[in-house]
Protein backbone atom coordinates (compact mmCIF):
# COMPACT_ATOMS: atom_id res chain seq x y z
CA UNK A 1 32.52 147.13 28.45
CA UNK A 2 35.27 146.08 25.93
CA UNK A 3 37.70 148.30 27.21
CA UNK A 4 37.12 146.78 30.87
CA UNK A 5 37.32 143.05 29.44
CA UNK A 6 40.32 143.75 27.69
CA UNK A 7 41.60 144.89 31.31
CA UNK A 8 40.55 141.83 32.84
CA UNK A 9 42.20 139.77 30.36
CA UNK A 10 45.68 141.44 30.17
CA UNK A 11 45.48 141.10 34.44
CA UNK A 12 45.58 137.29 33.39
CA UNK A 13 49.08 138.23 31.79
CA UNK A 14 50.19 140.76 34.88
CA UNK A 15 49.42 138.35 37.46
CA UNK A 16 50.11 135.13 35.80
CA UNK A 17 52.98 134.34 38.30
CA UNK A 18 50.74 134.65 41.57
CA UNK A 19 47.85 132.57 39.50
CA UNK A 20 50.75 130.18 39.35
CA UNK A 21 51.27 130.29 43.42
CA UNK A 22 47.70 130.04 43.76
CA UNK A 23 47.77 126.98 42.05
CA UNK A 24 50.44 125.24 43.67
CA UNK A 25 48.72 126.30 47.34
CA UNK A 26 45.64 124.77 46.01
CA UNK A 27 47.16 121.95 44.94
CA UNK A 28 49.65 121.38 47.47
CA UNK A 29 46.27 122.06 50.02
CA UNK A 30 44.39 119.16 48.26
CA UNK A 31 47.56 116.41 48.89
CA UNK A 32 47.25 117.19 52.63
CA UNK A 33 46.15 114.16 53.80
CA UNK A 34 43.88 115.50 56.81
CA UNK A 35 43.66 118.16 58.60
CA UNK A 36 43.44 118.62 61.86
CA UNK A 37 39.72 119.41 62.64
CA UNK A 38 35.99 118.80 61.77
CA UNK A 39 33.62 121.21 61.90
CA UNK A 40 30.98 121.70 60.20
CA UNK A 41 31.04 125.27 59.97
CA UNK A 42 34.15 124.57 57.95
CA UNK A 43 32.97 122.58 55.20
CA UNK A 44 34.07 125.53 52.53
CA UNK A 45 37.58 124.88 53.38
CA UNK A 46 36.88 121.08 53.14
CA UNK A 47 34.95 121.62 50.04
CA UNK A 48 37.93 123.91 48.14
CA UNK A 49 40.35 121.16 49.91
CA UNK A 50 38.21 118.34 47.91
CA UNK A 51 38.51 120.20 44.58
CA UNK A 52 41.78 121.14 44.71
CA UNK A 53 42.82 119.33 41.76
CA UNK A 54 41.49 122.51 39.68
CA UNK A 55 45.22 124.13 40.56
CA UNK A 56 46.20 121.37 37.82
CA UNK A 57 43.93 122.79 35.43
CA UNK A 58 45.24 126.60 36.53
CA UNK A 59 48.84 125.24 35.06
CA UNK A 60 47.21 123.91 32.22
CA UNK A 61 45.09 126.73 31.57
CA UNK A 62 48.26 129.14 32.24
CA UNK A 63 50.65 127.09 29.88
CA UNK A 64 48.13 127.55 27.34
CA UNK A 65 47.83 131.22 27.67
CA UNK A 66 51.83 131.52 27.94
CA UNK A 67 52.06 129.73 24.82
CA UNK A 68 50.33 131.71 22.96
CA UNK A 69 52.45 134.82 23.61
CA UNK A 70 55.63 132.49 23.04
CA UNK A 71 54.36 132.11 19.33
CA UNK A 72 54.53 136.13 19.25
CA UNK A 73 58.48 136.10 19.43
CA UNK A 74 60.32 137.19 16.60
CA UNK A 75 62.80 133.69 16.88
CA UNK A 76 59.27 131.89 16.45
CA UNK A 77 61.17 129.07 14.86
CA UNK A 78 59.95 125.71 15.80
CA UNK A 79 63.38 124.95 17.29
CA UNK A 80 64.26 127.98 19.33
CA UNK A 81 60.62 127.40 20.78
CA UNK A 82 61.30 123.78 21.50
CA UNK A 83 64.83 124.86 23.15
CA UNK A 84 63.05 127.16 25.42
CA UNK A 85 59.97 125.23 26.72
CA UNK A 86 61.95 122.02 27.31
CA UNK A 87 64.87 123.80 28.80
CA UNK A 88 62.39 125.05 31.23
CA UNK A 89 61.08 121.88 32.55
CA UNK A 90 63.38 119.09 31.97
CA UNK A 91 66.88 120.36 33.95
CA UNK A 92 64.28 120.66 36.87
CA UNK A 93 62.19 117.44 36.28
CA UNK A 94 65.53 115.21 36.11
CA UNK A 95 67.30 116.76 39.25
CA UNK A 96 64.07 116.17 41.38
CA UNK A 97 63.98 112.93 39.85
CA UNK A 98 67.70 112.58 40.60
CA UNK A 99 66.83 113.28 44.36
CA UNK A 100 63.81 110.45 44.87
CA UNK A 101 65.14 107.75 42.86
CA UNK A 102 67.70 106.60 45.33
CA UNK A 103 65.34 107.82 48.20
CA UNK A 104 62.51 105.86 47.07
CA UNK A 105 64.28 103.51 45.10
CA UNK A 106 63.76 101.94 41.23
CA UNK A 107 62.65 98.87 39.59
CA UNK A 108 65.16 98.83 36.73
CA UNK A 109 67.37 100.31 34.16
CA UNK A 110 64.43 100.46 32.04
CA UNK A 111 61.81 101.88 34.89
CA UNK A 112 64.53 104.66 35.28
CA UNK A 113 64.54 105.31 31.25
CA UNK A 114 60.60 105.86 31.62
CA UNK A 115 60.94 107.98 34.70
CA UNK A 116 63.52 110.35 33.12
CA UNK A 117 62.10 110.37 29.39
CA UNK A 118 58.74 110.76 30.78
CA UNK A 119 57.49 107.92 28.68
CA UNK A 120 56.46 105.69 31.86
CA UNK A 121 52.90 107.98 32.00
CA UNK A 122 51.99 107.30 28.51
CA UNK A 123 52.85 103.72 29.36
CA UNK A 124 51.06 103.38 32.26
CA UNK A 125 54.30 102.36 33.90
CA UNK A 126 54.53 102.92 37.20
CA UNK A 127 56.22 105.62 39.53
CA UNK A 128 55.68 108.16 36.77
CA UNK A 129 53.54 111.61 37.26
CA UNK A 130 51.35 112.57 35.33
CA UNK A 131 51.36 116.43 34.81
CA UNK A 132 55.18 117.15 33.91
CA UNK A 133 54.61 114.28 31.09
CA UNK A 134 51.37 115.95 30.25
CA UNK A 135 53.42 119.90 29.85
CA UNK A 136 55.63 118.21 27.59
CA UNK A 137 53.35 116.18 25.64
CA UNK A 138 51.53 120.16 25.12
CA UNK A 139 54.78 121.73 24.21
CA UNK A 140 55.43 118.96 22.01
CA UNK A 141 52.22 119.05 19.90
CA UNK A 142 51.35 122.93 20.48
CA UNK A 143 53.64 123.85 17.14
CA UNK A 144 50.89 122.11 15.10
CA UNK A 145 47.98 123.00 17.36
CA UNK A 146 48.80 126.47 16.80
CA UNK A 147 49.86 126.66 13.31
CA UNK A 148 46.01 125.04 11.99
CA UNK A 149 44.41 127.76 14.96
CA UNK A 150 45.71 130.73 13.78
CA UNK A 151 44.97 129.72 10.07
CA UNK A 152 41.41 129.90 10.44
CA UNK A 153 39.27 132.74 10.56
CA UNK A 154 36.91 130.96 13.14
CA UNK A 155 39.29 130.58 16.33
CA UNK A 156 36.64 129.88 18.48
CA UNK A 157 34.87 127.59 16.80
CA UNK A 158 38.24 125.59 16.44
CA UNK A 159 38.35 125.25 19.92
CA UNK A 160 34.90 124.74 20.78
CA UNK A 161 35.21 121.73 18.06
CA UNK A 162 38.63 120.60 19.32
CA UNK A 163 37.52 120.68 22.77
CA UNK A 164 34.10 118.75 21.98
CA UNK A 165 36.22 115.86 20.18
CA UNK A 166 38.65 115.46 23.15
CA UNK A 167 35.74 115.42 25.18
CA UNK A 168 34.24 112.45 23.47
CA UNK A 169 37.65 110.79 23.33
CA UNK A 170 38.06 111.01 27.08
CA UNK A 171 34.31 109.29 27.59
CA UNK A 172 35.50 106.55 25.12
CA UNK A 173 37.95 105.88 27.28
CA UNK A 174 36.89 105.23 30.63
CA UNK A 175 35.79 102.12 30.74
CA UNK A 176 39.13 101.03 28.60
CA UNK A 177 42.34 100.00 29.59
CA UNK A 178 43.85 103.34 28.96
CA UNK A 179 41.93 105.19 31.30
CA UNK A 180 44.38 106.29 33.30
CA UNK A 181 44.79 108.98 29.99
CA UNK A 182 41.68 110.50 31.25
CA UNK A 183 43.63 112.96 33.51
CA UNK A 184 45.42 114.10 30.79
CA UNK A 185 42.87 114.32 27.59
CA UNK A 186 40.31 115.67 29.66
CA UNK A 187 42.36 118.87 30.67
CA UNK A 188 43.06 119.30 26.56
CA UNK A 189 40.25 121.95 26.71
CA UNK A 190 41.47 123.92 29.37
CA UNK A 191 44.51 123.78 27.43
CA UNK A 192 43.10 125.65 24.53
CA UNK A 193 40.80 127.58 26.23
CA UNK A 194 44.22 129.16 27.52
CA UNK A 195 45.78 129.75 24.20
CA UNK A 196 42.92 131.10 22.95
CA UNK A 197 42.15 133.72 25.20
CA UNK A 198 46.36 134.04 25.16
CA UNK A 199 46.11 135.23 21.66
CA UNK A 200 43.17 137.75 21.96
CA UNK A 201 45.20 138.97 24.51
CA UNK A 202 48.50 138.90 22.52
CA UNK A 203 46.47 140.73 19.58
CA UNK A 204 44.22 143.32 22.14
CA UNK A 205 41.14 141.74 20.72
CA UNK A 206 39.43 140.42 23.60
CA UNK A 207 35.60 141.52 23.09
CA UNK A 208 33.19 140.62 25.68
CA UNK A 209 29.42 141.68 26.22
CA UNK A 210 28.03 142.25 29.30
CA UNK A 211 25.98 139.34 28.16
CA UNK A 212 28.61 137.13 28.05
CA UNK A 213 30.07 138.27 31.43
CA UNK A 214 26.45 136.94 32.91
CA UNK A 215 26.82 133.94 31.38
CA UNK A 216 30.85 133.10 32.52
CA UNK A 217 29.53 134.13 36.21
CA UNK A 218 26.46 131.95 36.12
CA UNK A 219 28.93 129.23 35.00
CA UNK A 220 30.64 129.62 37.36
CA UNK A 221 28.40 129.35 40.00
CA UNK A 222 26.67 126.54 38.27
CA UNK A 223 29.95 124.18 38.29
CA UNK A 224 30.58 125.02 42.29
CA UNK A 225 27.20 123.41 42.67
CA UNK A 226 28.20 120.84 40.51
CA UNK A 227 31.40 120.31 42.16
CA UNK A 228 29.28 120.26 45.44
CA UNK A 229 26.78 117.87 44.34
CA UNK A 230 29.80 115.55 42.60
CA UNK A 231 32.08 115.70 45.40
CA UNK A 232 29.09 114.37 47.74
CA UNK A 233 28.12 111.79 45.58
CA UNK A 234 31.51 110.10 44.68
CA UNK A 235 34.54 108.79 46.68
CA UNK A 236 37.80 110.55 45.19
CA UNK A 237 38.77 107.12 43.45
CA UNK A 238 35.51 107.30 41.47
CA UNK A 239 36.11 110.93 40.84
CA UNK A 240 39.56 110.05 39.60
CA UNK A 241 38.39 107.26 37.86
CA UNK A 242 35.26 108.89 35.98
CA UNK A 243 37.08 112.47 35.74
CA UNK A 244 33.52 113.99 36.96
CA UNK A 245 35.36 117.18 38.60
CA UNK A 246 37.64 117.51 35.53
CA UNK A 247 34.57 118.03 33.01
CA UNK A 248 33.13 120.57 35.39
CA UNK A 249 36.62 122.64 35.26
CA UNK A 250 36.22 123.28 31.90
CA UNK A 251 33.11 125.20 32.32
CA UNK A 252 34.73 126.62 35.22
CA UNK A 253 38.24 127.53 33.98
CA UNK A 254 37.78 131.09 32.19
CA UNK A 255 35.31 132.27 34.87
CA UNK A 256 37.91 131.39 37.69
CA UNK A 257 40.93 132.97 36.50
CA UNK A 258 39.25 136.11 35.26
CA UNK A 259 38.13 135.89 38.78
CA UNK A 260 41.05 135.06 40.66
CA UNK A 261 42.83 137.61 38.44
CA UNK A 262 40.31 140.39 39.63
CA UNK A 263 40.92 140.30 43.11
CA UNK A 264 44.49 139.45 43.41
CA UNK A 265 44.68 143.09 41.52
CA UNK A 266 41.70 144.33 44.23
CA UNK A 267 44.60 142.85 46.54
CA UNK A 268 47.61 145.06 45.22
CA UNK A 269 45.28 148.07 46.23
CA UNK A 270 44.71 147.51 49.84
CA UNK A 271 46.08 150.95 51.42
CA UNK A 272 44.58 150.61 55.13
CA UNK A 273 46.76 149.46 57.86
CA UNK A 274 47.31 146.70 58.84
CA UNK A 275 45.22 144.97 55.66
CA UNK A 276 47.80 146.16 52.86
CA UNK A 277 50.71 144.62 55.08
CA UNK A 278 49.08 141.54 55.02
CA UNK A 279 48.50 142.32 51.25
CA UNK A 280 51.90 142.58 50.82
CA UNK A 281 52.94 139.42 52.82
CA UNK A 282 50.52 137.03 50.27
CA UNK A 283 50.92 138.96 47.02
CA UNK A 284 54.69 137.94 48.20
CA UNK A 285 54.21 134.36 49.14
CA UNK A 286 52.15 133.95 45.92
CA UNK A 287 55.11 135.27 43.76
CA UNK A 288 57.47 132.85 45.27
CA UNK A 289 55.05 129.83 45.02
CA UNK A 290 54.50 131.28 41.09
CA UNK A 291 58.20 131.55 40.10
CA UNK A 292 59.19 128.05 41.71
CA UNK A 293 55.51 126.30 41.76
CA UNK A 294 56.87 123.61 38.97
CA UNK A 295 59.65 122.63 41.14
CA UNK A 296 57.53 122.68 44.40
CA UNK A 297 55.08 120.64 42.41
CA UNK A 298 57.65 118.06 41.59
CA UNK A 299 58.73 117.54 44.89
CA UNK A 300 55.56 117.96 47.40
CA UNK A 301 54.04 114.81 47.69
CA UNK A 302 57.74 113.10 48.09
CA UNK A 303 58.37 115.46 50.79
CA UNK A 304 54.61 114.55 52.28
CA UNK A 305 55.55 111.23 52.08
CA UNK A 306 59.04 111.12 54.13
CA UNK A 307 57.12 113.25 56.42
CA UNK A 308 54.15 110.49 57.26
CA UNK A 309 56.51 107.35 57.19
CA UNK A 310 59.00 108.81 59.55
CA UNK A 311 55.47 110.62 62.02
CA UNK A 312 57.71 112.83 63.61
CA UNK A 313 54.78 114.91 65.21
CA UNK A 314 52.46 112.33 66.45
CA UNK A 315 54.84 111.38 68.97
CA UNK A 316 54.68 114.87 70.99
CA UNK A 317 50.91 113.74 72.77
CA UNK A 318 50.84 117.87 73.78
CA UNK A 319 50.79 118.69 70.10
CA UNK A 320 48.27 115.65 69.34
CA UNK A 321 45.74 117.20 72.11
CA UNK A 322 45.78 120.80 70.73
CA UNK A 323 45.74 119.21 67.36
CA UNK A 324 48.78 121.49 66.84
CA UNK A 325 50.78 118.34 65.90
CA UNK A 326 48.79 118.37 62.15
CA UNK A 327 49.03 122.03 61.71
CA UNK A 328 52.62 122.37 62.27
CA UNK A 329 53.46 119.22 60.31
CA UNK A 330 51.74 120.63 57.37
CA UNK A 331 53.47 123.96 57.61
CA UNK A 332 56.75 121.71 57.97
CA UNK A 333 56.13 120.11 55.24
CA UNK A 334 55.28 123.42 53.07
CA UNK A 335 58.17 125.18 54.23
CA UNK A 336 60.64 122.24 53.05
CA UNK A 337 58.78 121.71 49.52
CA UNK A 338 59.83 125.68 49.33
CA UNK A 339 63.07 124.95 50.01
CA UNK A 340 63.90 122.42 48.45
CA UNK A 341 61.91 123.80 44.88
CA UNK A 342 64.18 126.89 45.34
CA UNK A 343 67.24 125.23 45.70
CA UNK A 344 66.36 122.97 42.67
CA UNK A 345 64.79 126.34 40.28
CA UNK A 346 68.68 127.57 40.91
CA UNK A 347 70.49 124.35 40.02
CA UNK A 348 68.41 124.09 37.09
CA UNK A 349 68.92 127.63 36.40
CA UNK A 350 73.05 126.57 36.29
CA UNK A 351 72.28 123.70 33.79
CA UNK A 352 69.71 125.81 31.57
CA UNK A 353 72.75 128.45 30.79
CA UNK A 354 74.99 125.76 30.29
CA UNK A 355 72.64 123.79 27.74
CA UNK A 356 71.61 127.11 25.97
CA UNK A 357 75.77 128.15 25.54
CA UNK A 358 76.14 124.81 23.75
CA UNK A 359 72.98 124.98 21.77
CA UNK A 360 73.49 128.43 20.75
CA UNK A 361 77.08 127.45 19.43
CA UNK A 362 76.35 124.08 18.04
């Protein structure tokens, strides 16, 4: 049973890009606004539509775990690892900025200094995201984090005590003026959930019972029907507001991805025509949503957005009737958010080994 955990686990690491992808489709599935039909026979899709904000606990979850083997570099200085992570995001994050600023327009010299330092979120200022300010807030603290973690003997209890506190930090603060935190400190325990099962992964000592493989799956199932019951009982401005589907992820996190994990590699070993084509075709679309999801993150809801103001499709009354005016909007908009996340990973790919070259000789 150890042997087959420690399988399960080091899929986590194999298939980490297309858990990325599946995040992003998740997430970029939950900012649809509607969709174009209402059956009740459907309410799955409506219900894993509703809860879609779990792909931002996937990143979370993910960064975490990549963290971890990050630390396990021999240039493990604090610097080169700084250099790296923010190299990654912030080229990207200021040319998508650079792109909806004079689209959508700004406030001020100073509203632009928030925007591109990131500091508007923790401000509450606004026309700032949260999630990219929320990655670099982790990179900036997970030095420290990680340093007292792998300087005790008890790593788990570390986290489950670390996670417990942030827990009770993020109730304190509901009812407070700086609720609009919550959406970051809640996701804190995802966050080192993911570096913790990074490094027993990193160090080949994940150890799981049988046991404990009941328990994750009953979890599991138990925050779906949470998740059900929440999502009936509270508008999504409550849910926002109170964070009620962001508590249940953290029961649901580890369960998920070991899940998720499992039968993307169950996927990879489709042989029967024509099922391993189509195999192929989503293991391929989830590598391409994985190695550019931060991009087409940062630029999906702006693309959403143009798309409703300007309502190019509602205008065909054909397309309204067959309801094919929604569907091919959406794909519309999917298609561009690919795009245009490609062409910015590249860019960003030109100022990263430009950056690093003056860095590395400074």
């Amino acid at each position: 049973m150890t042997k087959q955990m420690n399988f399960q686990a080091n899929l986590i690491s194999q298939y980490r890009t297309q858990l990325m992808g599946a995040a992003f489709l998740w997430i970029f599935f939950h900012h649809i606004p509607s969709l174009p039909f209402d059956n009740p026979f459907l309410a799955p899709i409506l219900f894993l539509k509703d809860i879609g904000f779990g792909g931002a606990d996937i990143f979370i979850f993910l960064s975490g775990f990549g963290l971890s083997f990050s630390m396990q570099r021999p240039d493990n200085k604090i610097s080169s690892f700084y250099l790296r992570r923010m190299l990654r995001v912030i080229p990207s994050y200021w040319i998508a900025l650079t792109i909806w600023v004079p689209i959508f327009g700004y406030d001020s010299i100073m509203d632009l200094f928030y925007r591109y330092t990131t500091v508007g979120f923790w401000l509450h200022k606004p026309g700032t995201g949260w999630l990219v300010p929320s990655i670099v807030m982790l990179y900036a603290l997970f030095p420290f984090i990680y340093k007292q973690y792998e300087s005790t003997q008890r790593k788990l209890t570390f986290v489950i005590i670390s996670s417990i506190v942030t827990v009770f930090a993020s109730y304190l603060i509901i009812s407070t003026p700086l609720n609009y935190l919550l959406i970051f400190v809640v996701r804190i325990p995802v966050f080192l959930i993911g570096m913790h099962l990074g490094y027993l992964t990193v160090n080949n000592v994940v150890s799981i019972s049988k046991k404990w493989l009941i328990v994750g799956s009953s979890l599991l199932l138990l925050s779906f029907i949470t998740l059900i019951a929440v999502t009936h009982i509270y508008t999504k401005a409550q849910m926002a507001n109170h964070g009620a589907g962001m508590y249940v992820m953290i029961f649901a996190t580890l369960p998920l991805y070991i899940l998720l994990s499992f039968l993307i590699s169950k996927l990879m070993l489709l042989r029967i025509w024509p099922l391993a084509i189509v195999a192929k075709l989503v293991n391929r679309l989830l590598i391409y949503c994985g190695t550019y999801s931060l991009e087409m993150f940062m630029v999906h809801m702006g693309i959403m957005s143009l798309g409703r103001q300007y309502d190019l499709f509602k205008r065909h009354d054909l397309l309204t009737a067959l309801n094919a005016g929604k569907i091919l909007e959406h794909v519309l908009y999917f298609i561009c958010t690919a795009i245009v996340g490609y062409l910015i990973y590249r860019l960003a790919n030109y100022l990263r080994k430009g950056l690093t070259k003056i860095f590395n000789t400074a």
